[in-house]
PDB file of N, CA and C in Angstrom:
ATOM      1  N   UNK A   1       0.851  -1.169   0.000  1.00  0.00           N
ATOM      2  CA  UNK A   1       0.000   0.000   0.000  1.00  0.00           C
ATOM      3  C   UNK A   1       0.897   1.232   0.000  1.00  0.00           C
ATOM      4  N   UNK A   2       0.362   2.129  -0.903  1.00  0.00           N
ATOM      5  CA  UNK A   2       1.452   3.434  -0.975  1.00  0.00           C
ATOM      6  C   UNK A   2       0.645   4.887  -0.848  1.00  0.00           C
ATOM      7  N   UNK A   3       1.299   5.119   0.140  1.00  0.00           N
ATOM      8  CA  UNK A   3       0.483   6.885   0.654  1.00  0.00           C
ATOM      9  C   UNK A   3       1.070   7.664  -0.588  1.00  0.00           C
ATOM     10  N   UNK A   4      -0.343   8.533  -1.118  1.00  0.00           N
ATOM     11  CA  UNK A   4       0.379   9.862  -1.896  1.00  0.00           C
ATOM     12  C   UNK A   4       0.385  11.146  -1.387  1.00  0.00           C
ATOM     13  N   UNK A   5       0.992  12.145  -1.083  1.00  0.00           N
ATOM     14  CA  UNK A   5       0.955  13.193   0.129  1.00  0.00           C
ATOM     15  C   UNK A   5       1.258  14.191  -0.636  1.00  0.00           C
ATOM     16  N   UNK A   6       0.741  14.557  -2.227  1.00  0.00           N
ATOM     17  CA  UNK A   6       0.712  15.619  -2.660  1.00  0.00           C
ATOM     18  C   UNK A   6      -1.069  16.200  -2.894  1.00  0.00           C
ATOM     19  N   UNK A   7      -1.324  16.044  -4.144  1.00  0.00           N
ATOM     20  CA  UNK A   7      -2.460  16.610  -4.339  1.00  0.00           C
ATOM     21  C   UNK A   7      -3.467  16.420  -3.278  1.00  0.00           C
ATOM     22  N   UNK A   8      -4.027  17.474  -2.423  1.00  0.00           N
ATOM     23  CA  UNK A   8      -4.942  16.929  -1.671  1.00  0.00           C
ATOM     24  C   UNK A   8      -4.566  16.900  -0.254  1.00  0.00           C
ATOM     25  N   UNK A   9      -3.815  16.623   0.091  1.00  0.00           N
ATOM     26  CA  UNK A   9      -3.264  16.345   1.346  1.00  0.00           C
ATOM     27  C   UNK A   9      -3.035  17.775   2.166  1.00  0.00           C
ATOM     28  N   UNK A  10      -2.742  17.489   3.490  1.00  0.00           N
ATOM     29  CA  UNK A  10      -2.533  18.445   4.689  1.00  0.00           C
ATOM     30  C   UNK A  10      -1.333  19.113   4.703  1.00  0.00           C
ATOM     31  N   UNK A  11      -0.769  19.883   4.899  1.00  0.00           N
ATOM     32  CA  UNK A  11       0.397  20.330   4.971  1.00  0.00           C
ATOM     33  C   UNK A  11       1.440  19.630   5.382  1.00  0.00           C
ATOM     34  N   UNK A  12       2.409  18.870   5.239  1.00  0.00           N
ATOM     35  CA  UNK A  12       3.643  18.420   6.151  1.00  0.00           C
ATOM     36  C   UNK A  12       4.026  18.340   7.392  1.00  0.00           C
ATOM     37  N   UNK A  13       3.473  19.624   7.804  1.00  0.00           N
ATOM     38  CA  UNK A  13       3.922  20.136   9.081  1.00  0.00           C
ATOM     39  C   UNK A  13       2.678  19.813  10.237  1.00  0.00           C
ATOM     40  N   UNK A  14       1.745  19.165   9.814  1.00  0.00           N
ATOM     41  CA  UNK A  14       0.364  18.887  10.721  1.00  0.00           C
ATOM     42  C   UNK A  14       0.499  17.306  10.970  1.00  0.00           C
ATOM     43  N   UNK A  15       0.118  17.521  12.230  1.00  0.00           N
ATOM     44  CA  UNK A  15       0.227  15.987  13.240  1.00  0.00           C
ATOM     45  C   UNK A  15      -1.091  15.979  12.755  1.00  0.00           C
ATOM     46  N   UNK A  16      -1.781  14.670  13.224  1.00  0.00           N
ATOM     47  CA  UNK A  16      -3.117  13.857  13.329  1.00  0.00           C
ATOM     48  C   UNK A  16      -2.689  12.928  14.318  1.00  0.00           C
ATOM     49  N   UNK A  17      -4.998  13.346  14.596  1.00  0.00           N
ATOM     50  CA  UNK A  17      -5.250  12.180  16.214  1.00  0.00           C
ATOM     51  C   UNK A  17      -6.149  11.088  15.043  1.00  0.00           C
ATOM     52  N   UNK A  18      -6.089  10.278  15.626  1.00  0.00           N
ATOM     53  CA  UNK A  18      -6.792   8.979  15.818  1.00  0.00           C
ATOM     54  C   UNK A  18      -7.093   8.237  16.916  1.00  0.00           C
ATOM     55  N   UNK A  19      -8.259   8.838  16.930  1.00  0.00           N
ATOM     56  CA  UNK A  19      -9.194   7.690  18.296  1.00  0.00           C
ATOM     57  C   UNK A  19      -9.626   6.614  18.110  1.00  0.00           C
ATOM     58  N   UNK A  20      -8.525   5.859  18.524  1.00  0.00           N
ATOM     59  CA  UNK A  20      -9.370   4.480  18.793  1.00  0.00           C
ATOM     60  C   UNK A  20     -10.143   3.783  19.654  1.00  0.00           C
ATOM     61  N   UNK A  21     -10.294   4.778  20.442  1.00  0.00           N
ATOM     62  CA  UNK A  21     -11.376   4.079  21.677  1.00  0.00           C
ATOM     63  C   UNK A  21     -11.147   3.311  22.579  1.00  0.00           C
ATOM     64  N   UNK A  22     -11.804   2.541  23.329  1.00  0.00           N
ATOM     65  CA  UNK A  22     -11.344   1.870  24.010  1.00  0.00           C
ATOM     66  C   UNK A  22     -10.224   0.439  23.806  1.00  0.00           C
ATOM     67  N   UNK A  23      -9.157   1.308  24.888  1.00  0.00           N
ATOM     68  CA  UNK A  23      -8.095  -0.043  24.329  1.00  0.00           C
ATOM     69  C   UNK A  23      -7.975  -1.368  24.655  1.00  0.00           C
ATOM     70  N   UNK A  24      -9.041  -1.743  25.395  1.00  0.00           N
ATOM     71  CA  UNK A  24      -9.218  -3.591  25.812  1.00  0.00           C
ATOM     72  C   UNK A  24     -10.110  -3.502  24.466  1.00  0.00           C
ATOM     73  N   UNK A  25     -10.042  -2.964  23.627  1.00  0.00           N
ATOM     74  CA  UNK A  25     -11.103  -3.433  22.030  1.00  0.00           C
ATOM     75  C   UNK A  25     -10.400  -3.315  20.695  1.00  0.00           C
ATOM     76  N   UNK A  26      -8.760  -2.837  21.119  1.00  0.00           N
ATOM     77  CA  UNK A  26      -8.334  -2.193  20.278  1.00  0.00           C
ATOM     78  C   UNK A  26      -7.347  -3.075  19.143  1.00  0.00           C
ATOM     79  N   UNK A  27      -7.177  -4.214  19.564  1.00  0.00           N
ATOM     80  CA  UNK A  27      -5.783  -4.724  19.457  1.00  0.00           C
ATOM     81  C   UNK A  27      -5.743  -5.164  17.889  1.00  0.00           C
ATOM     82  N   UNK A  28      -7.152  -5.305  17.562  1.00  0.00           N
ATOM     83  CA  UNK A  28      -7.092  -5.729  15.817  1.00  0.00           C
ATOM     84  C   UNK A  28      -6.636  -4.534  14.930  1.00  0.00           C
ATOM     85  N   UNK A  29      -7.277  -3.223  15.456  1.00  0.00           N
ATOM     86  CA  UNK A  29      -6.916  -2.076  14.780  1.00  0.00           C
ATOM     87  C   UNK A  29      -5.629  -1.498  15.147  1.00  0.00           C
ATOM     88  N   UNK A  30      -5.073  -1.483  16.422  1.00  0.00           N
ATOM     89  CA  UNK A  30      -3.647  -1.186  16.550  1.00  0.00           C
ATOM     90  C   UNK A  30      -3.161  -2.045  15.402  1.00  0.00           C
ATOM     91  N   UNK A  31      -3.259  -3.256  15.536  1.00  0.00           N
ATOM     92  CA  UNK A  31      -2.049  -4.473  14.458  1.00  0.00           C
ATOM     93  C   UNK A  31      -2.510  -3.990  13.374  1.00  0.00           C
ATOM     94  N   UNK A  32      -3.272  -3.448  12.673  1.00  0.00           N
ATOM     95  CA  UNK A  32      -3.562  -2.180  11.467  1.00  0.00           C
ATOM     96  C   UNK A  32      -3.232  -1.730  10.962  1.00  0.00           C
ATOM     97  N   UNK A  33      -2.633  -0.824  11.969  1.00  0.00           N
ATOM     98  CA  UNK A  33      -2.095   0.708  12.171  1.00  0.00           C
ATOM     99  C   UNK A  33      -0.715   0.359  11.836  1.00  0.00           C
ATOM    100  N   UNK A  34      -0.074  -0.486  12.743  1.00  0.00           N
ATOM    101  CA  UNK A  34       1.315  -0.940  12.859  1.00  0.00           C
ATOM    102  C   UNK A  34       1.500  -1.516  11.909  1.00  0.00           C
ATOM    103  N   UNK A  35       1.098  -2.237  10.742  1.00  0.00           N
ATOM    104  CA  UNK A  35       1.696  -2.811   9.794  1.00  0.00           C
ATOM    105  C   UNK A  35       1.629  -2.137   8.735  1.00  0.00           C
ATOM    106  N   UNK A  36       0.357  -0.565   8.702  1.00  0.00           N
ATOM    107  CA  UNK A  36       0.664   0.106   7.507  1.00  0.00           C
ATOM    108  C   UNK A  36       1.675   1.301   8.172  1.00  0.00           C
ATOM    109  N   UNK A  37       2.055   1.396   9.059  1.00  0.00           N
ATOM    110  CA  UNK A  37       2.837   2.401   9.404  1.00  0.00           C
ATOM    111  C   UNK A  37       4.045   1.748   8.829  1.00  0.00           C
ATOM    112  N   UNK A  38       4.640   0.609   9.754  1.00  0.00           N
ATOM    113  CA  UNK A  38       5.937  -0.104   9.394  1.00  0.00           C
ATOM    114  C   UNK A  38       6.407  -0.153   7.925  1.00  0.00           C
ATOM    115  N   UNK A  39       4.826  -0.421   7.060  1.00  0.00           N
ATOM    116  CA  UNK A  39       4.847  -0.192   5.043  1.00  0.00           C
ATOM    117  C   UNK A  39       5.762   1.184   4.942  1.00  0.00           C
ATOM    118  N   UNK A  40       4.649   2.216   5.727  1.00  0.00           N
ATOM    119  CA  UNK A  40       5.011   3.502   5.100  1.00  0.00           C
ATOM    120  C   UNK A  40       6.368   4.238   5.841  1.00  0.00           C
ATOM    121  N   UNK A  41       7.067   3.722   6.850  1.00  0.00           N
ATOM    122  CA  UNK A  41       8.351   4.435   6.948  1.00  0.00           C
ATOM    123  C   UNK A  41       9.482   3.421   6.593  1.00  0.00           C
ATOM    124  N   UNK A  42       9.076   2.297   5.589  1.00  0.00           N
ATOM    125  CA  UNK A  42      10.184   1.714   5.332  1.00  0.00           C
ATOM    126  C   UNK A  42      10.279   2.366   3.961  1.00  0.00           C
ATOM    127  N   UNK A  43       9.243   2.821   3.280  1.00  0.00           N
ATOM    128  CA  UNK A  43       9.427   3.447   1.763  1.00  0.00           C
ATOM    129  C   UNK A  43       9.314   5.135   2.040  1.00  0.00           C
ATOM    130  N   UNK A  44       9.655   5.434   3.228  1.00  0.00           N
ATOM    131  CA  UNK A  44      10.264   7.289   3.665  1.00  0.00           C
ATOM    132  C   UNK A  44      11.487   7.487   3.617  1.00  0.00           C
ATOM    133  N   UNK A  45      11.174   8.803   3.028  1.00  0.00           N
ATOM    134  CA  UNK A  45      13.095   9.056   3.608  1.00  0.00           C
ATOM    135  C   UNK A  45      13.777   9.822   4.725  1.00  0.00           C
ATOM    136  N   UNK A  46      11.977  10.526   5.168  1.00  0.00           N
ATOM    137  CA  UNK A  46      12.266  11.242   6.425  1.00  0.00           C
ATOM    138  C   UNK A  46      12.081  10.013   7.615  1.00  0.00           C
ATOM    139  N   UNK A  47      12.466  10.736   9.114  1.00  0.00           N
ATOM    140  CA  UNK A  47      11.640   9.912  10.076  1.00  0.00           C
ATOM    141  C   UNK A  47      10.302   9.822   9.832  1.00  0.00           C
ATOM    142  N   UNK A  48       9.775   9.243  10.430  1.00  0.00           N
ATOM    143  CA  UNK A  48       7.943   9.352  10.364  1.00  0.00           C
ATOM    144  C   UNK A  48       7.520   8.171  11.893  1.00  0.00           C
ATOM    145  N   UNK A  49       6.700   8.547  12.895  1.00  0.00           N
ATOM    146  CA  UNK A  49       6.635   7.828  14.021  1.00  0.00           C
ATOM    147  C   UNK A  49       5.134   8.310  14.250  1.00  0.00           C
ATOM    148  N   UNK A  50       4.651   7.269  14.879  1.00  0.00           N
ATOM    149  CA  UNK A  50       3.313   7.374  15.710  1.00  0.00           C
ATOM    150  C   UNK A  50       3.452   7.298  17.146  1.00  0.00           C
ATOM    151  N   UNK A  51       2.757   8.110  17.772  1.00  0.00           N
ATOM    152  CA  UNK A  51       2.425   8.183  18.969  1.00  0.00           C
ATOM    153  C   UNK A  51       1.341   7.640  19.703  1.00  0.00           C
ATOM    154  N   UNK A  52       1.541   7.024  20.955  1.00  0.00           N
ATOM    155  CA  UNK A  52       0.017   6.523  21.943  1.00  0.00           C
ATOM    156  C   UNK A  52      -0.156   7.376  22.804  1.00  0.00           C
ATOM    157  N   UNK A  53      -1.323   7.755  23.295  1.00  0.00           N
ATOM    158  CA  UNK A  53      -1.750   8.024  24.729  1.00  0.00           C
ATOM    159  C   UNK A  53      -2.999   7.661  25.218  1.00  0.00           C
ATOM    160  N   UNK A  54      -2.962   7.624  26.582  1.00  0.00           N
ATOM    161  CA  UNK A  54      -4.485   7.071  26.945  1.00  0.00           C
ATOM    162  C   UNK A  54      -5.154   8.506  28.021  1.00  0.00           C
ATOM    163  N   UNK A  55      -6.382   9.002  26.834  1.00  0.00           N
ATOM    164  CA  UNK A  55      -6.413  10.115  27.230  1.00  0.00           C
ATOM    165  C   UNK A  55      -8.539  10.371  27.999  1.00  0.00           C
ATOM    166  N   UNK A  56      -8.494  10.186  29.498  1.00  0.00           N
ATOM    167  CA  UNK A  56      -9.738  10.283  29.760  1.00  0.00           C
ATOM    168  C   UNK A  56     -10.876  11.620  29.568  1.00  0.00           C
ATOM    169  N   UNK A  57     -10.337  12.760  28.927  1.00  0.00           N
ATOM    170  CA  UNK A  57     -10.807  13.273  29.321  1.00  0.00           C
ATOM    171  C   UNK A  57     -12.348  13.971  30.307  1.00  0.00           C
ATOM    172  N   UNK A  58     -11.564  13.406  31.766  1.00  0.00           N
ATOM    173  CA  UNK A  58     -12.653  13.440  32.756  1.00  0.00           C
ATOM    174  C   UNK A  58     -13.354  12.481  32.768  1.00  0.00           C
ATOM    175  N   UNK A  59     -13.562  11.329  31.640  1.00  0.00           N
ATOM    176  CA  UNK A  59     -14.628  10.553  31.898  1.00  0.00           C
ATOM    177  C   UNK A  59     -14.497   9.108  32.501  1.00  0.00           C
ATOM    178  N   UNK A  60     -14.756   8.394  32.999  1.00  0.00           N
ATOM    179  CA  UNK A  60     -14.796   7.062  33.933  1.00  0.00           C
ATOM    180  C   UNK A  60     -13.578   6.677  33.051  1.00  0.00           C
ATOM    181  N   UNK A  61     -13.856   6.033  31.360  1.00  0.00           N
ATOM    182  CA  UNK A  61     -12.986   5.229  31.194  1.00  0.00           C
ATOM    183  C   UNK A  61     -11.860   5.976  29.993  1.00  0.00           C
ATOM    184  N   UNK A  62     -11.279   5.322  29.815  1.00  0.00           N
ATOM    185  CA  UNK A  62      -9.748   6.321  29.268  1.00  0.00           C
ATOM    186  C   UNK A  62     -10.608   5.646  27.334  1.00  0.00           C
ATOM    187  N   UNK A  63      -9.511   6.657  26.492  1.00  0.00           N
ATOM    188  CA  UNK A  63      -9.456   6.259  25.568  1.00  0.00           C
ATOM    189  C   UNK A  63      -7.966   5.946  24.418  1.00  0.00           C
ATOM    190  N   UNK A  64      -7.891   5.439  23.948  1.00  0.00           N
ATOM    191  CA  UNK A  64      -6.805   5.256  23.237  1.00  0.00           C
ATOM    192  C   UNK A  64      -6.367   6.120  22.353  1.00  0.00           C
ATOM    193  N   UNK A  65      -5.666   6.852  22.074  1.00  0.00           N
ATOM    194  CA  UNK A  65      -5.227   8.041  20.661  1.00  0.00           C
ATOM    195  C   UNK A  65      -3.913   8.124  20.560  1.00  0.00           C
ATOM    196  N   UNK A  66      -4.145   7.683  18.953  1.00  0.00           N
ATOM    197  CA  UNK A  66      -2.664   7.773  18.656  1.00  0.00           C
ATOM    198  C   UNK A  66      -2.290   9.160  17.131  1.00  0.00           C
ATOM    199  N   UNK A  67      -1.230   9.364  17.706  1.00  0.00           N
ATOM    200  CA  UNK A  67      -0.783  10.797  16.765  1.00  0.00           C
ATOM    201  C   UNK A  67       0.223  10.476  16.271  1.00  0.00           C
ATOM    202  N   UNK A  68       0.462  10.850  14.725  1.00  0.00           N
ATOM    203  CA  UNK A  68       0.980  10.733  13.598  1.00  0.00           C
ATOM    204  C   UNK A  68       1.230  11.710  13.452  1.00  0.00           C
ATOM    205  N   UNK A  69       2.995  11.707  13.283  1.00  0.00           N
ATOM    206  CA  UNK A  69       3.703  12.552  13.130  1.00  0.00           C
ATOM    207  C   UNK A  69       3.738  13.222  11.490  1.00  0.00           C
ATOM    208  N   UNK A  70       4.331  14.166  11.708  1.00  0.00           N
ATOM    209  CA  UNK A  70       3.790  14.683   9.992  1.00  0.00           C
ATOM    210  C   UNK A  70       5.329  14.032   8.651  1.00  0.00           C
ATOM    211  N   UNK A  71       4.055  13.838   7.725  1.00  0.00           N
ATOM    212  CA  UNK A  71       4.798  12.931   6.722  1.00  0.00           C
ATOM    213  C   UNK A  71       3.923  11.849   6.398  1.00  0.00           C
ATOM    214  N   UNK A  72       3.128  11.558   7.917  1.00  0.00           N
ATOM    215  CA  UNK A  72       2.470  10.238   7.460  1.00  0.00           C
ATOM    216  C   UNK A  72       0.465  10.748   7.408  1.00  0.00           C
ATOM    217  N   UNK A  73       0.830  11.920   6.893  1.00  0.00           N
ATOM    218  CA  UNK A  73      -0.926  12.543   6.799  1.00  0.00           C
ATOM    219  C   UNK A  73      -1.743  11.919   5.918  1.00  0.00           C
ATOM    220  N   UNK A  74      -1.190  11.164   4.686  1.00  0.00           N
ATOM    221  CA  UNK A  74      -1.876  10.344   3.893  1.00  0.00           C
ATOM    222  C   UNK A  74      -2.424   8.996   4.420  1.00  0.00           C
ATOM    223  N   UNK A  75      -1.743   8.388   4.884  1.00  0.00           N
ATOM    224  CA  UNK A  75      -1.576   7.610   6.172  1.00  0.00           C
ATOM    225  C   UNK A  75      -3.059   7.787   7.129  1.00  0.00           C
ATOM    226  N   UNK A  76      -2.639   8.432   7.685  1.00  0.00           N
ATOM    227  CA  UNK A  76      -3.376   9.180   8.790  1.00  0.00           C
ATOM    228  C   UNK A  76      -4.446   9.154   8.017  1.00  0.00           C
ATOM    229  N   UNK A  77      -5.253   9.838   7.292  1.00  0.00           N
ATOM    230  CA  UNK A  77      -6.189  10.210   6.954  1.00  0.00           C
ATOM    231  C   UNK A  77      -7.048   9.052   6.727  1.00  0.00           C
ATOM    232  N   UNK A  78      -6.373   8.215   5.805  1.00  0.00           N
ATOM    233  CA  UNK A  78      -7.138   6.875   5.228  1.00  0.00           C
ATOM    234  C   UNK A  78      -7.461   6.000   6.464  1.00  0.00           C
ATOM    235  N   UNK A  79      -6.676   6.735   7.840  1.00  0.00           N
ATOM    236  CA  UNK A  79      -7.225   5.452   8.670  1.00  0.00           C
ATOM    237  C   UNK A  79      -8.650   6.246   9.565  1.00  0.00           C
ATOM    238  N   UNK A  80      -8.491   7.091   8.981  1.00  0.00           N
ATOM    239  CA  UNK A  80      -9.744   8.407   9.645  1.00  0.00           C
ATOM    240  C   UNK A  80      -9.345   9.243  10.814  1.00  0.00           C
ATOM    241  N   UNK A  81      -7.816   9.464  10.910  1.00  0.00           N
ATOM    242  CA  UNK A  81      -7.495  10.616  11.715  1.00  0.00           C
ATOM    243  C   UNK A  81      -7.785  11.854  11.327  1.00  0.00           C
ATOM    244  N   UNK A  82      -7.959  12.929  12.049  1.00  0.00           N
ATOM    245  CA  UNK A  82      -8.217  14.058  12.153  1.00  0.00           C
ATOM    246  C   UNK A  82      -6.896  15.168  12.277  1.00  0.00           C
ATOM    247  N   UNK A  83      -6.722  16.387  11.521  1.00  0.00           N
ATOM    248  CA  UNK A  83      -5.549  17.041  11.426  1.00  0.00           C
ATOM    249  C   UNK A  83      -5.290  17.577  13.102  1.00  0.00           C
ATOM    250  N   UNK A  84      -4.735  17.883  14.013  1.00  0.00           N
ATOM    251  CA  UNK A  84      -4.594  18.133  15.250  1.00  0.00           C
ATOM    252  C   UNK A  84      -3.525  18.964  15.432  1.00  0.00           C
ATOM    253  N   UNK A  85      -3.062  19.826  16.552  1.00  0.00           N
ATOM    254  CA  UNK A  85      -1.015  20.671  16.875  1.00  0.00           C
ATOM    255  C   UNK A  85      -0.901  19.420  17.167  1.00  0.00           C
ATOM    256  N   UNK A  86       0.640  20.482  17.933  1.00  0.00           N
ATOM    257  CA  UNK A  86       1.446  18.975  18.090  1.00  0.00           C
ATOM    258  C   UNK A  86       1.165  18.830  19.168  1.00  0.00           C
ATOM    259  N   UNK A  87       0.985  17.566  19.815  1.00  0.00           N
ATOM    260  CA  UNK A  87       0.821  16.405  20.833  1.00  0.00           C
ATOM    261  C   UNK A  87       1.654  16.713  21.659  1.00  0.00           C
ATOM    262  N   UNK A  88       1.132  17.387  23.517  1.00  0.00           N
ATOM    263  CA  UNK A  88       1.957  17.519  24.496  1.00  0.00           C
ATOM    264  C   UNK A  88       2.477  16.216  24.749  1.00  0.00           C
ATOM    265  N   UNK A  89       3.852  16.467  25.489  1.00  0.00           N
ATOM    266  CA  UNK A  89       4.535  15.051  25.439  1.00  0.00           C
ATOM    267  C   UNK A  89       4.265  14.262  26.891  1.00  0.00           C
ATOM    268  N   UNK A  90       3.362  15.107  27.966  1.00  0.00           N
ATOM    269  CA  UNK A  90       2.619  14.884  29.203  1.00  0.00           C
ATOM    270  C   UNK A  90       1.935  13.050  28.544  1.00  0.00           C
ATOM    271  N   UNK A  91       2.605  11.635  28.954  1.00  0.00           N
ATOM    272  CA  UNK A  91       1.665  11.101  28.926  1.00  0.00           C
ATOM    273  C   UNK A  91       1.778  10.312  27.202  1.00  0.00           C
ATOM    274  N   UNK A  92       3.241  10.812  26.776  1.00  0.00           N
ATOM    275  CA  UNK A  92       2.843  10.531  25.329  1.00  0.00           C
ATOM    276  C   UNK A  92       4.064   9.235  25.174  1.00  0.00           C
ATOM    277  N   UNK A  93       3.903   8.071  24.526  1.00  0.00           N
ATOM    278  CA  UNK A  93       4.648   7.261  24.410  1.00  0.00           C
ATOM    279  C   UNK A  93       4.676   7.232  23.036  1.00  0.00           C
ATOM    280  N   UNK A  94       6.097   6.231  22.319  1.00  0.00           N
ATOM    281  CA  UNK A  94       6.183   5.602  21.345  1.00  0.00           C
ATOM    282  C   UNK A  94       5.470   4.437  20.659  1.00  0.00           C
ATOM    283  N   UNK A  95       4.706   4.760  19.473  1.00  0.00           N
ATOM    284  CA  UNK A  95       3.907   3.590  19.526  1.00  0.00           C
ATOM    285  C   UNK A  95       4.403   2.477  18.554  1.00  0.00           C
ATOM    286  N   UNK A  96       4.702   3.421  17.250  1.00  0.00           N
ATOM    287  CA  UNK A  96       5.830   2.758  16.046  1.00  0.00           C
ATOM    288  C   UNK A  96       6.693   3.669  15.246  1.00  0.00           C
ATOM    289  N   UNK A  97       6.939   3.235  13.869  1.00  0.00           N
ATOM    290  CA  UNK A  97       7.731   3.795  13.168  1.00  0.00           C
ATOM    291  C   UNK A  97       9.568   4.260  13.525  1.00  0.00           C
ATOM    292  N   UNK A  98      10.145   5.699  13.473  1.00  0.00           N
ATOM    293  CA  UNK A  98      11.560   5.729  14.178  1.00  0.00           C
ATOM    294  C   UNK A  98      11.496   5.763  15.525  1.00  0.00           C
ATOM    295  N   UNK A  99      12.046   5.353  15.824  1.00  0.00           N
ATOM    296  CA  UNK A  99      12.755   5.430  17.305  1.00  0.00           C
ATOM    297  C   UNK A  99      12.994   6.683  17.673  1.00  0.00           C
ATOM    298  N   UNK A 100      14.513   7.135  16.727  1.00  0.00           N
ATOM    299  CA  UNK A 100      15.489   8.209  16.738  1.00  0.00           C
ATOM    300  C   UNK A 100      14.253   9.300  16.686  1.00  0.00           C
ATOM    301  N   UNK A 101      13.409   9.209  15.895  1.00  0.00           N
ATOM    302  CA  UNK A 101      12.507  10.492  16.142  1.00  0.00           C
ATOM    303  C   UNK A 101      11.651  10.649  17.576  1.00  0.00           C
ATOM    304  N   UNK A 102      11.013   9.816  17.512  1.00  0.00           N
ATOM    305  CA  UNK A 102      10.362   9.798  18.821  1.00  0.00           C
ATOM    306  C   UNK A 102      11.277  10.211  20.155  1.00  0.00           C
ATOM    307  N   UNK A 103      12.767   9.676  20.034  1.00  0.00           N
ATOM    308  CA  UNK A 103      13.186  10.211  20.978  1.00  0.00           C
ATOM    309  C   UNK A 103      13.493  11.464  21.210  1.00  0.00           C
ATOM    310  N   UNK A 104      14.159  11.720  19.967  1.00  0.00           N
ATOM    311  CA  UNK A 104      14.299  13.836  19.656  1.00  0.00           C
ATOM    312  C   UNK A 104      12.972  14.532  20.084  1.00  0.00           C
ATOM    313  N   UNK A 105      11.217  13.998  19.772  1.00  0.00           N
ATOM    314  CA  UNK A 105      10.509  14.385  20.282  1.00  0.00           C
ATOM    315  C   UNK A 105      10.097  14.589  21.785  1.00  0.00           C
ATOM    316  N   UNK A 106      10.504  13.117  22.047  1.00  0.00           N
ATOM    317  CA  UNK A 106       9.707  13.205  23.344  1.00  0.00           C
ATOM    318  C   UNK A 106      11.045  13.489  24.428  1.00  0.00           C
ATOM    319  N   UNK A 107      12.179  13.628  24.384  1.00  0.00           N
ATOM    320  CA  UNK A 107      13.232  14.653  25.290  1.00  0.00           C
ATOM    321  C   UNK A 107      12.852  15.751  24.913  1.00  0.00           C
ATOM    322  N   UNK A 108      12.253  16.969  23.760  1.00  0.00           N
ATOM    323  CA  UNK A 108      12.319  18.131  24.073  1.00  0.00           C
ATOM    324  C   UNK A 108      11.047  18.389  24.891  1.00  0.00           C
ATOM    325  N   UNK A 109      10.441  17.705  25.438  1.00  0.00           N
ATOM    326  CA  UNK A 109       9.601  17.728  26.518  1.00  0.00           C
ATOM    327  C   UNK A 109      10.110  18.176  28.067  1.00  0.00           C
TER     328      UNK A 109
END
């Protein structure tokens, strides 16, 4: 599967959320996520990484959201993320894709 990230697409520079909801439901669509991510930063030439967090806002049970770093907006989109800033690093883990990026991200925290 091959993302096209010209005509049409979000700017470069824009993260995306993806809610996946509850994460005791999640595990078919994470393994999803992770195998078209792993597609799409093995045929990048930049970094490109996804992010997890489990985010309640206020309510009983938490939810799952993961943010896609920019590069992978074609990506993102087709899985029905939403354009979003960038993702405080309060709470934010590595989910796939580089390493090396995620770490440059989540130390300037």
């Amino acid at each position: 599967m091959s993302f096209d990230t010209r005509e049409g697409s979000s700017p470069p520079s824009v993260w995306h959320v993806l809610n996946v909801g509850d994460p005791l439901l999640a595990d078919q669509q994470l393994e999803s996520v992770l195998q078209a991510v792993d597609e799409a930063c093995r045929q990048a030439v930049d970094d490109l990484a996804v992010f997890q967090r489990f985010e309640s806002e206020g309510r009983l049970h938490c939810e799952l959201k993961l943010y896609f770093s920019p590069g992978l907006d074609a990506l993102a989109r087709s899985l029905g993320a939403r354009p979003c800033g960038v993702p405080v690093g309060l709470g934010l883990e590595y989910f796939a894709g580089s390493e090396q990026l995620a770490q440059r991200l989540l130390s300037q925290e």
